[in-house]
PDB file of N, CA and C in Angstrom:
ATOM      1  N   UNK A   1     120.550 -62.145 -37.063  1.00  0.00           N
ATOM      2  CA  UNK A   1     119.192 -61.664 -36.923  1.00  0.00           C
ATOM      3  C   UNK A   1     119.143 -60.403 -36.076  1.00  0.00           C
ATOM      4  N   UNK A   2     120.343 -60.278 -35.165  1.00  0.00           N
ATOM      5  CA  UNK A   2     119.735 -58.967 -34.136  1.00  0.00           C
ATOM      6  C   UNK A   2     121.110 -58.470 -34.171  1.00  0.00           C
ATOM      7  N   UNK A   3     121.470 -57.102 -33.739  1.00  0.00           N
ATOM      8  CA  UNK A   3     122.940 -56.912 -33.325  1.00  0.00           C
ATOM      9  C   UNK A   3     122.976 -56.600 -32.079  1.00  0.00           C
ATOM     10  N   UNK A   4     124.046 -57.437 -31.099  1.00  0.00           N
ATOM     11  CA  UNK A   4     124.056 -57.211 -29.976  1.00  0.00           C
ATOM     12  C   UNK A   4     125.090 -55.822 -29.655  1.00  0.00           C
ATOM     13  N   UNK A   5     124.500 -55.481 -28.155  1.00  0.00           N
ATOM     14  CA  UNK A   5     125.610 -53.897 -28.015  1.00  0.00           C
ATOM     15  C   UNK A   5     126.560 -53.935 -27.675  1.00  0.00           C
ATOM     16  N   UNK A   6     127.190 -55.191 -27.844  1.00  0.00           N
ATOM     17  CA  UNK A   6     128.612 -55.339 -28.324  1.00  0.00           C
ATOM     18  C   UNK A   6     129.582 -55.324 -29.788  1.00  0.00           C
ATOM     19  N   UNK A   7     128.865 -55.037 -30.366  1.00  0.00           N
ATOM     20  CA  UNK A   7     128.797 -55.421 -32.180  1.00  0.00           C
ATOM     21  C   UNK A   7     128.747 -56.782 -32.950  1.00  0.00           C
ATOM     22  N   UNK A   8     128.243 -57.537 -31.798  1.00  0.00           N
ATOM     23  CA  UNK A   8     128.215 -59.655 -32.517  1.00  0.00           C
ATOM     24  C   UNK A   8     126.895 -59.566 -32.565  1.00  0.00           C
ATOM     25  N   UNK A   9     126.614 -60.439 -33.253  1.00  0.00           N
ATOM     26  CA  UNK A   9     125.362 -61.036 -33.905  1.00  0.00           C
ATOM     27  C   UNK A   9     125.082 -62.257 -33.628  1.00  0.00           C
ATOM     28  N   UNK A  10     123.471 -62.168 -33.355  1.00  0.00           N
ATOM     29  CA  UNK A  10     122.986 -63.612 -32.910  1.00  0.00           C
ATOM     30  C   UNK A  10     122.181 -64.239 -33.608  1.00  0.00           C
ATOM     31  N   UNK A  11     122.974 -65.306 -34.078  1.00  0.00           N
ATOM     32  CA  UNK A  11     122.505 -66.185 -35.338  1.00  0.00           C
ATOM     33  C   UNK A  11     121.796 -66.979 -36.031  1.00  0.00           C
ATOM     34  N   UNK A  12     120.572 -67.160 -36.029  1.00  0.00           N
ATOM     35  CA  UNK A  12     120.113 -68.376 -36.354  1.00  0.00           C
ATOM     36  C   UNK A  12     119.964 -69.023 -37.591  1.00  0.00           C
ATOM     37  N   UNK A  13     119.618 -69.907 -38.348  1.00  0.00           N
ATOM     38  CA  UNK A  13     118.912 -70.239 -39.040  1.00  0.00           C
ATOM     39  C   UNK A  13     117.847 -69.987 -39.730  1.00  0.00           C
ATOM     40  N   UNK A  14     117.916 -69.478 -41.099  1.00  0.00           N
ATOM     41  CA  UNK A  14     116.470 -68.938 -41.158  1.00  0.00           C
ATOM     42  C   UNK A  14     115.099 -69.504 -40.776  1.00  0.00           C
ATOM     43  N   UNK A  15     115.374 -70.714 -41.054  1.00  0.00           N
ATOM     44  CA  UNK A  15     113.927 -72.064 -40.753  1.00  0.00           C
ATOM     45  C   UNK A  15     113.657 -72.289 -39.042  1.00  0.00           C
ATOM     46  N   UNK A  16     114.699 -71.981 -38.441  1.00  0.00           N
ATOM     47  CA  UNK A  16     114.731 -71.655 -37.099  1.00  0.00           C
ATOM     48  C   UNK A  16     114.140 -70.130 -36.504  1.00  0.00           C
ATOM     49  N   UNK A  17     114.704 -69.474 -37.066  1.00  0.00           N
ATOM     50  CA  UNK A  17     114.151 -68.135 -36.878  1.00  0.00           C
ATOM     51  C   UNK A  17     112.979 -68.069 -37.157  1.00  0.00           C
ATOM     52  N   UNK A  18     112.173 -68.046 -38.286  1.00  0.00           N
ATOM     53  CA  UNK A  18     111.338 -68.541 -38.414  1.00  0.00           C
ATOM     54  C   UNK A  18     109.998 -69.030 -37.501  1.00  0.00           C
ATOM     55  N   UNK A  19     110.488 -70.181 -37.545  1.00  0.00           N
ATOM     56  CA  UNK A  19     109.744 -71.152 -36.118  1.00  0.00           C
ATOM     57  C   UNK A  19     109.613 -70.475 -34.803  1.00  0.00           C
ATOM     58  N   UNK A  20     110.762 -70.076 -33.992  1.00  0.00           N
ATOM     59  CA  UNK A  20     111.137 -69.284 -33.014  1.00  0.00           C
ATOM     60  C   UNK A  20     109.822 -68.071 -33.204  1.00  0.00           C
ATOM     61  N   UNK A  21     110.272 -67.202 -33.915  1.00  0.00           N
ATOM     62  CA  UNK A  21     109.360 -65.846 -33.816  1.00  0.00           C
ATOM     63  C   UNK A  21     108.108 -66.150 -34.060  1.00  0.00           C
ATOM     64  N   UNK A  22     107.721 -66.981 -34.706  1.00  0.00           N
ATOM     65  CA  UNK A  22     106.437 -67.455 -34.975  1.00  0.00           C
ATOM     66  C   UNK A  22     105.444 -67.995 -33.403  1.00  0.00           C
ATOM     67  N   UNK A  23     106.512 -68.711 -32.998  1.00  0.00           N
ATOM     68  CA  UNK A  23     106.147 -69.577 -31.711  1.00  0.00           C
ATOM     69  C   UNK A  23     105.797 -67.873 -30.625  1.00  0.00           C
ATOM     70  N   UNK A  24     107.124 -67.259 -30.470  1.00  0.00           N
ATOM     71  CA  UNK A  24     107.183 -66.309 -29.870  1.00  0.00           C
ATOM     72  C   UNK A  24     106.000 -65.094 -29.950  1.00  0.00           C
ATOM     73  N   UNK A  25     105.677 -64.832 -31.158  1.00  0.00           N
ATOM     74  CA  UNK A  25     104.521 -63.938 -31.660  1.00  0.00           C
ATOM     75  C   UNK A  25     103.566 -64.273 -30.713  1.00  0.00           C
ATOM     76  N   UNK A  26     103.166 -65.666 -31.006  1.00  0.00           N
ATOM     77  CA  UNK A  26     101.744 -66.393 -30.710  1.00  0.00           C
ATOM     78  C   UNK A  26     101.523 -66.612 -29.203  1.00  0.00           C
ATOM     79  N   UNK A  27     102.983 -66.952 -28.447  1.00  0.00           N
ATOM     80  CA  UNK A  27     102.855 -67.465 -26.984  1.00  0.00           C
ATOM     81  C   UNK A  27     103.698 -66.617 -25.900  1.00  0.00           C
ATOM     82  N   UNK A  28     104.545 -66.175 -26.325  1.00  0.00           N
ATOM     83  CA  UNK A  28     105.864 -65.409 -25.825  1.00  0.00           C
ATOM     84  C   UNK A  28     105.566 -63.862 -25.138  1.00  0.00           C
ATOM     85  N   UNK A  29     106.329 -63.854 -24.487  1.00  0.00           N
ATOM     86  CA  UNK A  29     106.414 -61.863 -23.536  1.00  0.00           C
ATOM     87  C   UNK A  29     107.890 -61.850 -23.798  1.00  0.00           C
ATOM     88  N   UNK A  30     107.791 -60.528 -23.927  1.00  0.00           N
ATOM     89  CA  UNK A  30     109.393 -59.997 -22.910  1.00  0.00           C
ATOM     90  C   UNK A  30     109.008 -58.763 -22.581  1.00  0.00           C
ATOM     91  N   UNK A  31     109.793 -58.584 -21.367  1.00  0.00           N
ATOM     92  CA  UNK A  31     109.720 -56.956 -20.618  1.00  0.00           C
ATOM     93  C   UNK A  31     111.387 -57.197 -19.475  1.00  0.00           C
ATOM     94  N   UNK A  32     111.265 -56.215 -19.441  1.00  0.00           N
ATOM     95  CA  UNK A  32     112.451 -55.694 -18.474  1.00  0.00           C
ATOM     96  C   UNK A  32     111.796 -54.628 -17.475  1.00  0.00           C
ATOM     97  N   UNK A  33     112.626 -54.760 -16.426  1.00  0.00           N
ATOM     98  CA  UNK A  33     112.476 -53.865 -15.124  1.00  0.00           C
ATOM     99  C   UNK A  33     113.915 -54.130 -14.701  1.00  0.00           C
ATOM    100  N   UNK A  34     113.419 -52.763 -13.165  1.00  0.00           N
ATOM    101  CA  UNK A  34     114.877 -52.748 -12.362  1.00  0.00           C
ATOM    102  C   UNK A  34     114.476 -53.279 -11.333  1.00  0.00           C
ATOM    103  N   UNK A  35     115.772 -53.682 -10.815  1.00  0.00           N
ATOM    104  CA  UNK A  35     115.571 -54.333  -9.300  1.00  0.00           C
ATOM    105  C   UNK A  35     115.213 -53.028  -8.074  1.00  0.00           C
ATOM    106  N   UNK A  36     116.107 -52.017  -8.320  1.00  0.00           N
ATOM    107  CA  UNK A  36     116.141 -50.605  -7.648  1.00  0.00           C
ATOM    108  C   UNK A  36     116.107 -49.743  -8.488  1.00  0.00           C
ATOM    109  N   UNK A  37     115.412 -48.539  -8.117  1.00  0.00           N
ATOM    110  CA  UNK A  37     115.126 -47.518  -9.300  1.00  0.00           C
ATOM    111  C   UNK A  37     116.047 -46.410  -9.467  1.00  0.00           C
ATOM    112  N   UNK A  38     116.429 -46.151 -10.661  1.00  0.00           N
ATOM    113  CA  UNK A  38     117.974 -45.735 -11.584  1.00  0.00           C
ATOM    114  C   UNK A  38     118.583 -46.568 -11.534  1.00  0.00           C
ATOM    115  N   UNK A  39     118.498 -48.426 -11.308  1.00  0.00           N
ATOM    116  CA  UNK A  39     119.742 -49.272 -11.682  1.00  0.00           C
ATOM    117  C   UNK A  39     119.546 -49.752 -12.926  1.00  0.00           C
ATOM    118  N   UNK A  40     119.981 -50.723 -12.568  1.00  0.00           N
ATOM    119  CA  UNK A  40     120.802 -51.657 -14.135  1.00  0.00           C
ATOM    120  C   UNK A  40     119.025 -52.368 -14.387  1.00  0.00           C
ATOM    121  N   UNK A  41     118.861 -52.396 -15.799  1.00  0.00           N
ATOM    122  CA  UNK A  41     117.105 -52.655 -16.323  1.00  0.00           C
ATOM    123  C   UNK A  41     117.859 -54.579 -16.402  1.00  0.00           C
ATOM    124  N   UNK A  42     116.853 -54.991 -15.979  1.00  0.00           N
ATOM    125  CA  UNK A  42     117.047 -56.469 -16.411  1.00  0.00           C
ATOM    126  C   UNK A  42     115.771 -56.975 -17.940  1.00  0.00           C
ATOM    127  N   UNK A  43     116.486 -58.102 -18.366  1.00  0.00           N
ATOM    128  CA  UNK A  43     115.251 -58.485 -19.292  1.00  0.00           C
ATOM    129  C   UNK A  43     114.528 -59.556 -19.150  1.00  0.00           C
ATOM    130  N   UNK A  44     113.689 -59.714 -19.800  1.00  0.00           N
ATOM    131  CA  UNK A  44     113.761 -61.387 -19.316  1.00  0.00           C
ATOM    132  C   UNK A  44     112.209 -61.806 -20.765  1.00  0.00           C
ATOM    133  N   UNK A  45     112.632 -63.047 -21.510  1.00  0.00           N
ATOM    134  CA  UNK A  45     111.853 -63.522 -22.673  1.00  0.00           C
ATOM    135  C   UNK A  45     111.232 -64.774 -21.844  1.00  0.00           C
ATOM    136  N   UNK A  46     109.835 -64.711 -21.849  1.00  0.00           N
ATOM    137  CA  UNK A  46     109.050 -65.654 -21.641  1.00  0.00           C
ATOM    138  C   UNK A  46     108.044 -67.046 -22.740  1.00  0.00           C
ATOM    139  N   UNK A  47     108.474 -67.953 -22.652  1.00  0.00           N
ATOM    140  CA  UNK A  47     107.714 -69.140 -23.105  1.00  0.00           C
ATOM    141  C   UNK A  47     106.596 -69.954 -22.581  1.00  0.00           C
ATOM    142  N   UNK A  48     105.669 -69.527 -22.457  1.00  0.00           N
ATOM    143  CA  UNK A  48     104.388 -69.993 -21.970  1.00  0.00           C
ATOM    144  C   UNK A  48     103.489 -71.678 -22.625  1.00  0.00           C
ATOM    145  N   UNK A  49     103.513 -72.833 -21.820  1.00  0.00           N
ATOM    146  CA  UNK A  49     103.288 -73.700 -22.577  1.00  0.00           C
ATOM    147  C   UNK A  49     102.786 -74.985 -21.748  1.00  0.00           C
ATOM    148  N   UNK A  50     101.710 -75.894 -21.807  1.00  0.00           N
ATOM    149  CA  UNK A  50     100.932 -77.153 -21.364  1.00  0.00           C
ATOM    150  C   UNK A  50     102.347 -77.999 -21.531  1.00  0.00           C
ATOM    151  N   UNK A  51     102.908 -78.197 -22.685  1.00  0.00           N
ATOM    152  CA  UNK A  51     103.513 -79.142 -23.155  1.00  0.00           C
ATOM    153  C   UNK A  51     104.713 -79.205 -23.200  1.00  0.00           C
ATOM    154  N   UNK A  52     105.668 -79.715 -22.333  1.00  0.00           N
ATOM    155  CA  UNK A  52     107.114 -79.747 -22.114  1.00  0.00           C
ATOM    156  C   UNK A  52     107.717 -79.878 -23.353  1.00  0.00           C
ATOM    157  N   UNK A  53     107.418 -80.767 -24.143  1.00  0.00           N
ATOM    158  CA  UNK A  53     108.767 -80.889 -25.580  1.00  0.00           C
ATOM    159  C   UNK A  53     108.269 -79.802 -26.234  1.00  0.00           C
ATOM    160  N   UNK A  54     107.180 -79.316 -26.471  1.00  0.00           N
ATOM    161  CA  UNK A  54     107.447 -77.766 -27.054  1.00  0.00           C
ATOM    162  C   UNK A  54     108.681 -77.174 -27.008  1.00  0.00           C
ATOM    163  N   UNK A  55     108.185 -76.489 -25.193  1.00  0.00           N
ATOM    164  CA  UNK A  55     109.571 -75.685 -24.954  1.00  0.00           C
ATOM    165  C   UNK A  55     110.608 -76.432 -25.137  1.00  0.00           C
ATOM    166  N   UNK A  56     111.168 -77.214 -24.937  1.00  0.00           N
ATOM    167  CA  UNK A  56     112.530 -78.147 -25.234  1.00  0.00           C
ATOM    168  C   UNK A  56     112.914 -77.690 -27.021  1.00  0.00           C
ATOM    169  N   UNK A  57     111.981 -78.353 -27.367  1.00  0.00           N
ATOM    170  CA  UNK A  57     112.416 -77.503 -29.092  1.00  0.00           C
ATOM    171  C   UNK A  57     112.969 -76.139 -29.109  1.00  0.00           C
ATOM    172  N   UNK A  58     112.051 -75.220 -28.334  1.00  0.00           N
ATOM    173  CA  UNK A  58     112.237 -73.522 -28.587  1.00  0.00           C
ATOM    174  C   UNK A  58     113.510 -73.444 -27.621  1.00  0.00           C
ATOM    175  N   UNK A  59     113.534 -74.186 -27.204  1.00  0.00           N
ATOM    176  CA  UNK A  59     115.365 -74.081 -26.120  1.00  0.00           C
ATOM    177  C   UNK A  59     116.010 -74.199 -26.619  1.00  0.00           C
ATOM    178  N   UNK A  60     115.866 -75.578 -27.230  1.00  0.00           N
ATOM    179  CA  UNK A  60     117.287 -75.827 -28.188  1.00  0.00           C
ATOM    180  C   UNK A  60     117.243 -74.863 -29.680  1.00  0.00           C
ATOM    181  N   UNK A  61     117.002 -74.571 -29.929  1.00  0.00           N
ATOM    182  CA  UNK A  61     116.760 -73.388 -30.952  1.00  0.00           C
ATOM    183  C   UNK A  61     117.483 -72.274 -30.205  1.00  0.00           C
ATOM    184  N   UNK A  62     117.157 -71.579 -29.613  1.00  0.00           N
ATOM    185  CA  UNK A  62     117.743 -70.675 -28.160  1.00  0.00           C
ATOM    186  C   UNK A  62     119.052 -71.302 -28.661  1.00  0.00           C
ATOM    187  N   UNK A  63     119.607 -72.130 -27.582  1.00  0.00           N
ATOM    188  CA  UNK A  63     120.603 -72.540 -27.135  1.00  0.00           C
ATOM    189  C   UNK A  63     122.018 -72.600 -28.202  1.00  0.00           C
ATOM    190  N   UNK A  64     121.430 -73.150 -29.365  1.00  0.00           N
ATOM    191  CA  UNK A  64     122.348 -73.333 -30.520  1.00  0.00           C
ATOM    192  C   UNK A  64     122.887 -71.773 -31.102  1.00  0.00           C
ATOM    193  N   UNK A  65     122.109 -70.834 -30.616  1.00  0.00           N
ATOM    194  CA  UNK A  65     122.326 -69.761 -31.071  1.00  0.00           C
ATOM    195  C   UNK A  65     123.123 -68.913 -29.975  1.00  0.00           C
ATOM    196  N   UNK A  66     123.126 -69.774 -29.140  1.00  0.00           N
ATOM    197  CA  UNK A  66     124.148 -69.566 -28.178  1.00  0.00           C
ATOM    198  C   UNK A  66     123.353 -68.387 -27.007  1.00  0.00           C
ATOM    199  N   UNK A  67     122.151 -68.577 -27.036  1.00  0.00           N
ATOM    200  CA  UNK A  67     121.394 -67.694 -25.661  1.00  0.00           C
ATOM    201  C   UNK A  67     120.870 -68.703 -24.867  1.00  0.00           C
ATOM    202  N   UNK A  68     121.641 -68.954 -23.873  1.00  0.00           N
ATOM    203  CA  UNK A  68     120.926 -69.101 -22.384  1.00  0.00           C
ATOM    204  C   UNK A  68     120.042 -69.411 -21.932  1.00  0.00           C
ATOM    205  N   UNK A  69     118.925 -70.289 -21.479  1.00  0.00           N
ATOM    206  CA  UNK A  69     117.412 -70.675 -21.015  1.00  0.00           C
ATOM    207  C   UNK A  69     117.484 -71.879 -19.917  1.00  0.00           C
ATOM    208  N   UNK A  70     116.132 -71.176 -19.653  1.00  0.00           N
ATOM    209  CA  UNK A  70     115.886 -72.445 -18.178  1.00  0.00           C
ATOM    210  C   UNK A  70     114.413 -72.968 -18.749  1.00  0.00           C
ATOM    211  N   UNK A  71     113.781 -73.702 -18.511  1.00  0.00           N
ATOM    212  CA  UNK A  71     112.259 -74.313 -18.671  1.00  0.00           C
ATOM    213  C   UNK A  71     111.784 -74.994 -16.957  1.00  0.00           C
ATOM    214  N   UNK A  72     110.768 -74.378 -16.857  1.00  0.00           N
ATOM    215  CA  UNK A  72     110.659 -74.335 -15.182  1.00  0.00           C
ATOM    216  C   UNK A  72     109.231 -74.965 -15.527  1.00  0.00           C
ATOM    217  N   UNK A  73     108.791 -75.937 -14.255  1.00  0.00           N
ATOM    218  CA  UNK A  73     107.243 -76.332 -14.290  1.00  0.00           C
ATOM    219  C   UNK A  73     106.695 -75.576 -13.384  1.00  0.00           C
ATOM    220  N   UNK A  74     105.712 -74.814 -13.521  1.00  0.00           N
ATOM    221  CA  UNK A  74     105.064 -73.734 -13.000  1.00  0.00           C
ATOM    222  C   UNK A  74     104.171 -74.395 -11.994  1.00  0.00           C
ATOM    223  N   UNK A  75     103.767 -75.788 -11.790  1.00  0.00           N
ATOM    224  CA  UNK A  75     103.424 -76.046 -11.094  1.00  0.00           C
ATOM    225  C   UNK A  75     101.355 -75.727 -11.139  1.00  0.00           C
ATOM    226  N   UNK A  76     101.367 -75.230 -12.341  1.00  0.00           N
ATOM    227  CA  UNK A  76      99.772 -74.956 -12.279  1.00  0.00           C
ATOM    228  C   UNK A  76      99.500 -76.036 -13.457  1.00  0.00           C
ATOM    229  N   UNK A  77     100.222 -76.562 -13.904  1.00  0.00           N
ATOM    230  CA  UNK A  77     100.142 -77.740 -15.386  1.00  0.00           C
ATOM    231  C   UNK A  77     100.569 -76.811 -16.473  1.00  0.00           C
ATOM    232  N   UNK A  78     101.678 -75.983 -16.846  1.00  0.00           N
ATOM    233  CA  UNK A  78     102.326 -75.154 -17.726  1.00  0.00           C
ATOM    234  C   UNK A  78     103.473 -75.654 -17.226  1.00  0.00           C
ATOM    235  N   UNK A  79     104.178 -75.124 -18.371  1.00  0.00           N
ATOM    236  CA  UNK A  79     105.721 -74.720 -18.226  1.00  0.00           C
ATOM    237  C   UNK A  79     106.133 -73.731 -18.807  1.00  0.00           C
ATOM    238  N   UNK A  80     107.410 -72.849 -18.516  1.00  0.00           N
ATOM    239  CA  UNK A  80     107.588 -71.851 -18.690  1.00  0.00           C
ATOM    240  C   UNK A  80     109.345 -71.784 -19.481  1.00  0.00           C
ATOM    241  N   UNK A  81     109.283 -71.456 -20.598  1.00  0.00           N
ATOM    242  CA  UNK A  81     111.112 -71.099 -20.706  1.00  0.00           C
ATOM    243  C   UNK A  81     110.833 -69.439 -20.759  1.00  0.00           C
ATOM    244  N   UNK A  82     112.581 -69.425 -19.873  1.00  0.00           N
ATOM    245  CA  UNK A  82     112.713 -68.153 -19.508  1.00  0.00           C
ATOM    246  C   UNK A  82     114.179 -68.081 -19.869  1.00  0.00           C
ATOM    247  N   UNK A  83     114.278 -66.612 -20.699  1.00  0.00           N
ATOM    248  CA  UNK A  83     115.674 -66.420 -21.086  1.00  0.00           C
ATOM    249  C   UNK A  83     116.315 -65.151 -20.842  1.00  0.00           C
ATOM    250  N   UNK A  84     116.997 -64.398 -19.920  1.00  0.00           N
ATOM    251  CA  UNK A  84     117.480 -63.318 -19.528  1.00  0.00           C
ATOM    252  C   UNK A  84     118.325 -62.364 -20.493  1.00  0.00           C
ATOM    253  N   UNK A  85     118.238 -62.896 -21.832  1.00  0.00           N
ATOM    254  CA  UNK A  85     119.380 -62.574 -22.711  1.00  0.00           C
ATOM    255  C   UNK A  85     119.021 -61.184 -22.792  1.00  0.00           C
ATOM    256  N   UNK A  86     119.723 -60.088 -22.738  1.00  0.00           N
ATOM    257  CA  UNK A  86     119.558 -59.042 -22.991  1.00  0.00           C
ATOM    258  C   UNK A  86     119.137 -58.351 -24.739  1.00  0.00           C
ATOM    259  N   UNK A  87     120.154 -59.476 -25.277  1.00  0.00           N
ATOM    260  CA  UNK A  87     120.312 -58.557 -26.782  1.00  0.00           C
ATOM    261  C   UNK A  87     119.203 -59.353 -27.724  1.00  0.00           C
ATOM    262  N   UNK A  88     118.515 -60.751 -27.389  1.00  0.00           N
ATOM    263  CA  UNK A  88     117.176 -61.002 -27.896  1.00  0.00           C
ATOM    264  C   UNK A  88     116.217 -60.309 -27.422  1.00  0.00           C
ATOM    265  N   UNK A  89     116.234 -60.465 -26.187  1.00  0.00           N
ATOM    266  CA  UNK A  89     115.111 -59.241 -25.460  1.00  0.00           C
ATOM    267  C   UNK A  89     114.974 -58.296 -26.251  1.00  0.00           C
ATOM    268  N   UNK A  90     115.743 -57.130 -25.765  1.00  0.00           N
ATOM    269  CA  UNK A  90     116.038 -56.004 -26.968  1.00  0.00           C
ATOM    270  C   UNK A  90     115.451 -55.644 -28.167  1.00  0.00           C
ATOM    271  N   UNK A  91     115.642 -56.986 -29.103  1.00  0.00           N
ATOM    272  CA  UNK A  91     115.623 -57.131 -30.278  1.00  0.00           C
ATOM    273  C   UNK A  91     113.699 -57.711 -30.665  1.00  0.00           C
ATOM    274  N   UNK A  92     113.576 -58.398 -29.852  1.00  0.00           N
ATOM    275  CA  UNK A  92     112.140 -58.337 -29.478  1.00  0.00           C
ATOM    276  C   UNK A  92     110.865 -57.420 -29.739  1.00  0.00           C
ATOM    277  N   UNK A  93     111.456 -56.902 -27.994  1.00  0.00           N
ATOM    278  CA  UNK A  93     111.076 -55.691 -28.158  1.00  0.00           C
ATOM    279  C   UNK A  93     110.528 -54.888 -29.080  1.00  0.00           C
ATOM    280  N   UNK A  94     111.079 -54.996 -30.170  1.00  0.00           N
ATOM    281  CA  UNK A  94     110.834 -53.871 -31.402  1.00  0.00           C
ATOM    282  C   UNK A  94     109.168 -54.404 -31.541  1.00  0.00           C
ATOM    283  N   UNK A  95     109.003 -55.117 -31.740  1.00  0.00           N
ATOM    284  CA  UNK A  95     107.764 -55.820 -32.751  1.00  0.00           C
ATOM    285  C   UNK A  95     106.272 -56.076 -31.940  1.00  0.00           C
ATOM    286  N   UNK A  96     106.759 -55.032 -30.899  1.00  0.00           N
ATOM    287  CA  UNK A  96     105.264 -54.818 -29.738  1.00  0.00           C
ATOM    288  C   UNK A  96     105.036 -55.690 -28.799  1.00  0.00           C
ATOM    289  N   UNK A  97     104.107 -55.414 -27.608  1.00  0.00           N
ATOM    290  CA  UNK A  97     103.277 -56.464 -26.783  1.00  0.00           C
ATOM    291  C   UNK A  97     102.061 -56.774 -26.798  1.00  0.00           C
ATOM    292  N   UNK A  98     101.673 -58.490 -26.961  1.00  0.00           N
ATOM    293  CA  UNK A  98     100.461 -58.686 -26.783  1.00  0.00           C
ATOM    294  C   UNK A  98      99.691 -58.439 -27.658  1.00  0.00           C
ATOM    295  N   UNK A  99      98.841 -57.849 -27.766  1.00  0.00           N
ATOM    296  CA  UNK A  99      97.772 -57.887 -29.254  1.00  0.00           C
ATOM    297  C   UNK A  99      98.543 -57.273 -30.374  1.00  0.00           C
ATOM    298  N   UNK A 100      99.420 -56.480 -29.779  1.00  0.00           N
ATOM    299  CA  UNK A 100      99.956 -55.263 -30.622  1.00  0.00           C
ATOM    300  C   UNK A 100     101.562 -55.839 -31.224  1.00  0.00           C
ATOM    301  N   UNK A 101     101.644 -57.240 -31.241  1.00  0.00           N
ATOM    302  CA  UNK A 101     102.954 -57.427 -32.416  1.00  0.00           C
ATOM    303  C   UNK A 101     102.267 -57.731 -33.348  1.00  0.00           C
ATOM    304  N   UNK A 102     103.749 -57.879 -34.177  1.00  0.00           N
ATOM    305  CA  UNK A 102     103.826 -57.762 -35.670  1.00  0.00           C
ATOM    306  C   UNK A 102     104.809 -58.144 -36.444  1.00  0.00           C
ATOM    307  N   UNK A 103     104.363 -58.478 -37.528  1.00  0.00           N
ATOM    308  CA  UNK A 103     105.071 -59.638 -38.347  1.00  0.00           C
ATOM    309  C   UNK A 103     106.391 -58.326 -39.169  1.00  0.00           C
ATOM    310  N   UNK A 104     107.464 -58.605 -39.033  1.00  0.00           N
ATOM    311  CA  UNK A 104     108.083 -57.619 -39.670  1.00  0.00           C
ATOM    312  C   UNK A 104     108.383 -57.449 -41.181  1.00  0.00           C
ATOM    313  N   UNK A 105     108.640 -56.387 -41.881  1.00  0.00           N
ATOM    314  CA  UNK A 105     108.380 -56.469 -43.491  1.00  0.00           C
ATOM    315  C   UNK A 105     109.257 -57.667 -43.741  1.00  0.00           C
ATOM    316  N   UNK A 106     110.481 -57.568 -43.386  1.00  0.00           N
ATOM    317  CA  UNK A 106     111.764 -58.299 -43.984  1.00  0.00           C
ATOM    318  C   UNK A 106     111.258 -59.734 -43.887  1.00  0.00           C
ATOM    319  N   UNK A 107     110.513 -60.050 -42.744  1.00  0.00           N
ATOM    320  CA  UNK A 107     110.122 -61.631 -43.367  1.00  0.00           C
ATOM    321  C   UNK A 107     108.955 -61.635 -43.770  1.00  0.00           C
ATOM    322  N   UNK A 108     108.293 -60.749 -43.924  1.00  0.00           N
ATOM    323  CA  UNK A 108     107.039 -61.105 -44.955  1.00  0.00           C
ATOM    324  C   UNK A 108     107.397 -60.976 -46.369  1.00  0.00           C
ATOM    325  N   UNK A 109     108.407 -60.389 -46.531  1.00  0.00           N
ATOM    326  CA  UNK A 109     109.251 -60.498 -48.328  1.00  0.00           C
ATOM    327  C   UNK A 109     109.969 -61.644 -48.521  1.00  0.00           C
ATOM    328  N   UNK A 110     110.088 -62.732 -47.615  1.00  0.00           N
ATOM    329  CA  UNK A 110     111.327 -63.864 -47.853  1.00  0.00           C
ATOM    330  C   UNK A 110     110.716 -64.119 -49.075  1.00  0.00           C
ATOM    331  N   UNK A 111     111.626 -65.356 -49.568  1.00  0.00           N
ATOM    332  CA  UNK A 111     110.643 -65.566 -50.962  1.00  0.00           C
ATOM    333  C   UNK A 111     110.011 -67.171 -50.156  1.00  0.00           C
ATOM    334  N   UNK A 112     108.799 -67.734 -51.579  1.00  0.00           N
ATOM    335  CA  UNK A 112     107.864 -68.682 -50.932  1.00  0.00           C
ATOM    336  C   UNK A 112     108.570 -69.825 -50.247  1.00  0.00           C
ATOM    337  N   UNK A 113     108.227 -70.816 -49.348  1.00  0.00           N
ATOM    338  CA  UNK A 113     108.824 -71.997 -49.018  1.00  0.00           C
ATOM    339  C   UNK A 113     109.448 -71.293 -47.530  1.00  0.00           C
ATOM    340  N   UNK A 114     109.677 -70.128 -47.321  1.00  0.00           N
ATOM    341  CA  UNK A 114     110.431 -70.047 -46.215  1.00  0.00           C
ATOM    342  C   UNK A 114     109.874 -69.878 -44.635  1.00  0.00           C
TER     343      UNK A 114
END
């Protein structure tokens, strides 16, 4: 689904992918900053959610694809998964913030059922 800037690819499932970006569209951030200014940009993908087995699903989805996540209780009655991965971040990225994403052509052409 994305190419990382190493030249590997991070894989999912289409029915996973799917689900994921869908979930992500609707509830999800990512942004990056620096810790000190001219350093190294960090990223970081956010999961915003009332309901713990949500995020647990969108983790393990994550996870199988081999990116990294924590699910934290925010302590206000949310929970939060948070994933530092650089090359989903990244890949993210492309498809806007907040009011302004968007469904990309390539999966609005899948064919029906998908």
């Amino acid at each position: 689904v994305s190419q990382s800037r190493y030249g590997s690819k991070i894989e999912f499932p289409i029915d996973e992918w799917l689900d994921f970006f869908g979930f992500w569209t609707a509830e999800g951030s990512v942004y990056s900053y620096s810790a000190k200014k001219g350093k190294n940009r960090y990223f970081r993908l956010s999961l915003a959610q009332k309901n713990e087995k949500v995020l647990r699903h969108y983790s393990d989805i994550l996870l199988k694809a081999g990116i990294k996540n924590t699910i934290r209780d925010r302590k206000n009655g949310n929970f939060e998964l948070i994933s530092n991965n650089q090359d989903i971040c990244r890949y993210l990225t492309k498809f806007g913030k907040a009011h302004e994403k968007y469904i990309p052509k390539y999966l609005k052409t899948l064919p029906k059922g998908k």
